[in-house]
C-alpha atoms as a PDB file:
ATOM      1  CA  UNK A   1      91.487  44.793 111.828  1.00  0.00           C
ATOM      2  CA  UNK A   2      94.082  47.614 111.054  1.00  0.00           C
ATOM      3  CA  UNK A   3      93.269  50.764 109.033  1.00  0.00           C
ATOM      4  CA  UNK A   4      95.247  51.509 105.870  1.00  0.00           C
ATOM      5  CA  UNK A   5      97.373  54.814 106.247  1.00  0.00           C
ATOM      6  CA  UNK A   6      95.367  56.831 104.402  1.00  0.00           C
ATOM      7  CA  UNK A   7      92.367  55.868 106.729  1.00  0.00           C
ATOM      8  CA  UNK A   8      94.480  56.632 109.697  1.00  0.00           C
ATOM      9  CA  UNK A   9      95.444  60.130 108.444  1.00  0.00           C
ATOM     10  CA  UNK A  10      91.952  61.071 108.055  1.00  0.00           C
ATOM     11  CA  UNK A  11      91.289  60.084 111.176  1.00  0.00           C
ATOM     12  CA  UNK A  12      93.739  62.006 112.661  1.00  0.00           C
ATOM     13  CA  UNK A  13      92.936  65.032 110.348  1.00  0.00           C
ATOM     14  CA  UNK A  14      88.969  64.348 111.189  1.00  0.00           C
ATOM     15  CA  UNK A  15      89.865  64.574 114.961  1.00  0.00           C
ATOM     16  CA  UNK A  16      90.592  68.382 114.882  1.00  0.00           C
ATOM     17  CA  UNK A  17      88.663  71.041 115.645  1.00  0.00           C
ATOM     18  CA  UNK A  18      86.916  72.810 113.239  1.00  0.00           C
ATOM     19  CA  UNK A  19      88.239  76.264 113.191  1.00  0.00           C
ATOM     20  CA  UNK A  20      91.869  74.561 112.998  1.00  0.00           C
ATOM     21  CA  UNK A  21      90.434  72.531 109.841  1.00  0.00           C
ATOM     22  CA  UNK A  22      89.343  75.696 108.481  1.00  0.00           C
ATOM     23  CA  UNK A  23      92.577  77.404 109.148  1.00  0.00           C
ATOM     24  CA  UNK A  24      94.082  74.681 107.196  1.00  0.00           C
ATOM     25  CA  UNK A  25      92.017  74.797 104.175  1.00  0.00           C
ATOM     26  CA  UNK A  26      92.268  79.099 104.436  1.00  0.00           C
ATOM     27  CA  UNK A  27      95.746  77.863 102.516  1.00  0.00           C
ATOM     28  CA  UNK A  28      94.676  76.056  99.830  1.00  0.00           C
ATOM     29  CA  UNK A  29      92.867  77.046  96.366  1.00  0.00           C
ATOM     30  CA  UNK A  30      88.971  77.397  96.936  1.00  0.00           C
ATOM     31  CA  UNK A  31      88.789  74.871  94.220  1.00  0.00           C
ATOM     32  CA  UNK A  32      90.596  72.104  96.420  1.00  0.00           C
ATOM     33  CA  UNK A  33      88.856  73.587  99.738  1.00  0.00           C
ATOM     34  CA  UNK A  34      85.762  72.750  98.365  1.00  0.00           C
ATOM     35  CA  UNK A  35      86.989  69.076  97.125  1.00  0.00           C
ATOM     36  CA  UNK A  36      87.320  68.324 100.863  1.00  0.00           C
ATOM     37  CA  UNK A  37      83.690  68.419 101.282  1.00  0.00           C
ATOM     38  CA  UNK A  38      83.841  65.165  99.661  1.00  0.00           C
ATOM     39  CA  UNK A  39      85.960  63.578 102.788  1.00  0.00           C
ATOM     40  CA  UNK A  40      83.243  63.307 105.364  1.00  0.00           C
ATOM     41  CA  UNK A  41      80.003  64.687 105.912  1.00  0.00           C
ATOM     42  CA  UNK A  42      81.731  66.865 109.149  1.00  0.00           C
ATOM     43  CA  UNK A  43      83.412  68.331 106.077  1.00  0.00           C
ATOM     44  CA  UNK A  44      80.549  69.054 103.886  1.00  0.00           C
ATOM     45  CA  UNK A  45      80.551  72.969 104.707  1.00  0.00           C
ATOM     46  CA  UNK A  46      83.637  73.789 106.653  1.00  0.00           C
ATOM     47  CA  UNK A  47      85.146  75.138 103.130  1.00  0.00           C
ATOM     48  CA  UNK A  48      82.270  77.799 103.535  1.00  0.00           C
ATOM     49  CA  UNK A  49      83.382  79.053 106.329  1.00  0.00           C
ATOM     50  CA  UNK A  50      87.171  79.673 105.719  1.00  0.00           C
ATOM     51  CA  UNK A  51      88.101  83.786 105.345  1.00  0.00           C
ATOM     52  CA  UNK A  52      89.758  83.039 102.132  1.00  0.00           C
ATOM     53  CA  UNK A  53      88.923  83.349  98.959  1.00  0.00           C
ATOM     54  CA  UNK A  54      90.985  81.879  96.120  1.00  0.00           C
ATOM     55  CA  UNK A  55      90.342  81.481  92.160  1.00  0.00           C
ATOM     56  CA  UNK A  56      92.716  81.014  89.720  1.00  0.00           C
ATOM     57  CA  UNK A  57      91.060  80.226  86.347  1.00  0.00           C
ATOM     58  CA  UNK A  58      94.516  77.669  84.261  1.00  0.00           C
ATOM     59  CA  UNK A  59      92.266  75.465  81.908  1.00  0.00           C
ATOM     60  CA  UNK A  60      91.129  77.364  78.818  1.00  0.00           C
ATOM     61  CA  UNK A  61      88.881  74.818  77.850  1.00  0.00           C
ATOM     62  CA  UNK A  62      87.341  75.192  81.338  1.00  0.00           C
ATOM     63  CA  UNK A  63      84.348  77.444  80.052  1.00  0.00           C
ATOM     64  CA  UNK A  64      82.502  76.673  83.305  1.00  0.00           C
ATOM     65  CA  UNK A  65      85.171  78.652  85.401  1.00  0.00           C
ATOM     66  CA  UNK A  66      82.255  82.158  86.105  1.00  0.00           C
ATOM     67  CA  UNK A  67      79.558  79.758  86.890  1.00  0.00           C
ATOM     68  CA  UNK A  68      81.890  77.907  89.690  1.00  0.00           C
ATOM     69  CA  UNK A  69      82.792  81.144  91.199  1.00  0.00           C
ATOM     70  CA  UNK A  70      79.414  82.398  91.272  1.00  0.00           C
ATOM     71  CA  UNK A  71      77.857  79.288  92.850  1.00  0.00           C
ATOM     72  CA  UNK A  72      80.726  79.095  95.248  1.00  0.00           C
ATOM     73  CA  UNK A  73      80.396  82.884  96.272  1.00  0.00           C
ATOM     74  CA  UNK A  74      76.412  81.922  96.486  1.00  0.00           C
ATOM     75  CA  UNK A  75      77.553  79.304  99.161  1.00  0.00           C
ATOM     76  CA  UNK A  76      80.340  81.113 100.869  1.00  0.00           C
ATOM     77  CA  UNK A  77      79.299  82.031 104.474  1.00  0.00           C
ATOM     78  CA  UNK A  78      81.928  84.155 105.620  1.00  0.00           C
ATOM     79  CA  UNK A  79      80.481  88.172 106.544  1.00  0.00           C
ATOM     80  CA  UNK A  80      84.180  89.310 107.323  1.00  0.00           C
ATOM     81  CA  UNK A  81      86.399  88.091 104.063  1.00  0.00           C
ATOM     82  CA  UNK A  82      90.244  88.678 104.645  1.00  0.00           C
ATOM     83  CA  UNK A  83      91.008  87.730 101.410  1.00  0.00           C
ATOM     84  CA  UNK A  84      89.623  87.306  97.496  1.00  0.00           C
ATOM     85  CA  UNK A  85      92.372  86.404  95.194  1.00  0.00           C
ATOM     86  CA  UNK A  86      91.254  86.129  91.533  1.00  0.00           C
ATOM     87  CA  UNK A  87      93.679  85.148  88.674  1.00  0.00           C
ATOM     88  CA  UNK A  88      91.627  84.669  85.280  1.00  0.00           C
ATOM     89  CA  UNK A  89      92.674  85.591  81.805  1.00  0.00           C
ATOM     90  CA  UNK A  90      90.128  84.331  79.519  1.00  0.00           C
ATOM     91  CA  UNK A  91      86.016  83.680  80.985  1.00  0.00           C
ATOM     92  CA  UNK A  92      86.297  86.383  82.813  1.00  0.00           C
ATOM     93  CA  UNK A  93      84.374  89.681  81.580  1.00  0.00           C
ATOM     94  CA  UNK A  94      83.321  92.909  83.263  1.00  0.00           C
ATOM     95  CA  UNK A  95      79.956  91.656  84.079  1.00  0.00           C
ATOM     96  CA  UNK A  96      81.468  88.493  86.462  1.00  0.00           C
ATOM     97  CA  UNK A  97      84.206  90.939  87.905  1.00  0.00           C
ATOM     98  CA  UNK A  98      81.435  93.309  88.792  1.00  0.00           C
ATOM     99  CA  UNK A  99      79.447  90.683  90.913  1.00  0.00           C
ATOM    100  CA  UNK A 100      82.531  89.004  92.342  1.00  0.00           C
ATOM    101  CA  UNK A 101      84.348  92.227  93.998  1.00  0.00           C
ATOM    102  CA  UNK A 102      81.143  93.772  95.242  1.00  0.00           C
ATOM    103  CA  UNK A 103      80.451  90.693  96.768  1.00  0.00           C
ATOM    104  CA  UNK A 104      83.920  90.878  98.602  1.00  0.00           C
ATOM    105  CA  UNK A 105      83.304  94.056  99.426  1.00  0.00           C
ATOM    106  CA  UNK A 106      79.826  93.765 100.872  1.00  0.00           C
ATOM    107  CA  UNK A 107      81.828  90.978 103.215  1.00  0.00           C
ATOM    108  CA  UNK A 108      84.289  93.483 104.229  1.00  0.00           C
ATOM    109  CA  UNK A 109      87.130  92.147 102.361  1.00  0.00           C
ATOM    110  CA  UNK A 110      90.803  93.471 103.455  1.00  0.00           C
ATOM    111  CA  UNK A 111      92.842  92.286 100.644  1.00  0.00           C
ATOM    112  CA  UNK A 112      92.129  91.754  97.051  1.00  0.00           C
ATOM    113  CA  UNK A 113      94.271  90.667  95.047  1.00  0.00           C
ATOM    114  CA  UNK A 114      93.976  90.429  91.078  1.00  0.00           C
ATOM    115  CA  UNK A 115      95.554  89.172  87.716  1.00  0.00           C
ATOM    116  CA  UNK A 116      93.409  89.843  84.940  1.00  0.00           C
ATOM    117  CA  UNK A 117      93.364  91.728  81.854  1.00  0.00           C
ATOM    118  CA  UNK A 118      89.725  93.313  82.018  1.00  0.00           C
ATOM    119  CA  UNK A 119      88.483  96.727  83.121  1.00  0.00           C
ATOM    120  CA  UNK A 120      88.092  97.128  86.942  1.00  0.00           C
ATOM    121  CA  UNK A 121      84.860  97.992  88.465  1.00  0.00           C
ATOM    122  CA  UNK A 122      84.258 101.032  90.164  1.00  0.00           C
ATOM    123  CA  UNK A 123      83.350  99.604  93.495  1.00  0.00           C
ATOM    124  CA  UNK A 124      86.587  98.041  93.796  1.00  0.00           C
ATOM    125  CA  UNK A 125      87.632 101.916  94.726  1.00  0.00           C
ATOM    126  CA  UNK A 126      85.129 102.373  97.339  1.00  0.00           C
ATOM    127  CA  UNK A 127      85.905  99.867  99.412  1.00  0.00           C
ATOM    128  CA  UNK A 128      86.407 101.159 103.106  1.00  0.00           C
ATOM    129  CA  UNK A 129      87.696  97.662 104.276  1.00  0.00           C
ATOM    130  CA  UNK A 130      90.469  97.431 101.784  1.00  0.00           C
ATOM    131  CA  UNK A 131      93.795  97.305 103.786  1.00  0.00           C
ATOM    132  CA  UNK A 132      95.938  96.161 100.669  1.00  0.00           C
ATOM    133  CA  UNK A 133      95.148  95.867  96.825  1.00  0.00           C
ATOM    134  CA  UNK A 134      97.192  94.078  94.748  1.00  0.00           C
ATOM    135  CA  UNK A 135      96.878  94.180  90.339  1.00  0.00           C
ATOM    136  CA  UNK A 136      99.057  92.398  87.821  1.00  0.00           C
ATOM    137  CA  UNK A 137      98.179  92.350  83.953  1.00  0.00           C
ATOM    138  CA  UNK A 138      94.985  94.841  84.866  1.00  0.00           C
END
């Protein structure tokens, strides 16, 4: 019996090593790295371990958007981040901020990059793993 495509390409995908699987999902959203935990159960927690962190907050009747980050950054595994991208206009007060950048920080982030429209923390300033630093809207 023949597999479908889409069967196939999993397959094929499935067959790679890990830290190439994680290299792949470093490109994508978080959001859509952690969907592929859904694939397979070799896939439950390779999103965990990918040295990216990207969250861009688009649905404003997505109220849940703080909650997500925080239980994803409660999950995240990664001690030596290279990057945490954050876009979020709306959900997104000091408080959250706060927690999210020292959190990249205390994993030795390199490169933050933000578009938001509340005040920035004072840690973000004190980071002595911060190679680049990008704001928009801030």
């Amino acid at each position: 019996m023949e597999l479908p495509e889409q069967s196939k390409a999993l397959s094929r995908l499935s067959a790679l090593p890990d830290n190439l699987i994680r290299h792949i999902l470093s490109f994508l959203p978080t959001k859509l790295s952690v969907a592929t935990s859904l694939l397979a159960r070799r896939w439950r927690f390779l999103w965990a371990h990918v040295p990216n962190l990207d969250f861009a907050h688009k649905d404003d009747q997505d109220t849940e958007f703080p909650n997500s980050v925080h239980k994803i950054m409660l999950l995240h595994k990664v001690q030596n981040l290279n990057t945490f991208r954050l876009s979020c206009m709306d959900y997104c007060d000091e408080h959250h901020l706060q927690t999210w950048i020292a959190t990249a920080i205390a994993r030795n982030v390199q490169n933050i990059l933000l578009h938001l429209t509340v005040k920035l923390p004072r840690c973000l300033f004190t980071c002595q793993t911060l190679l680049y630093l990008s704001l928009n809207s801030c």
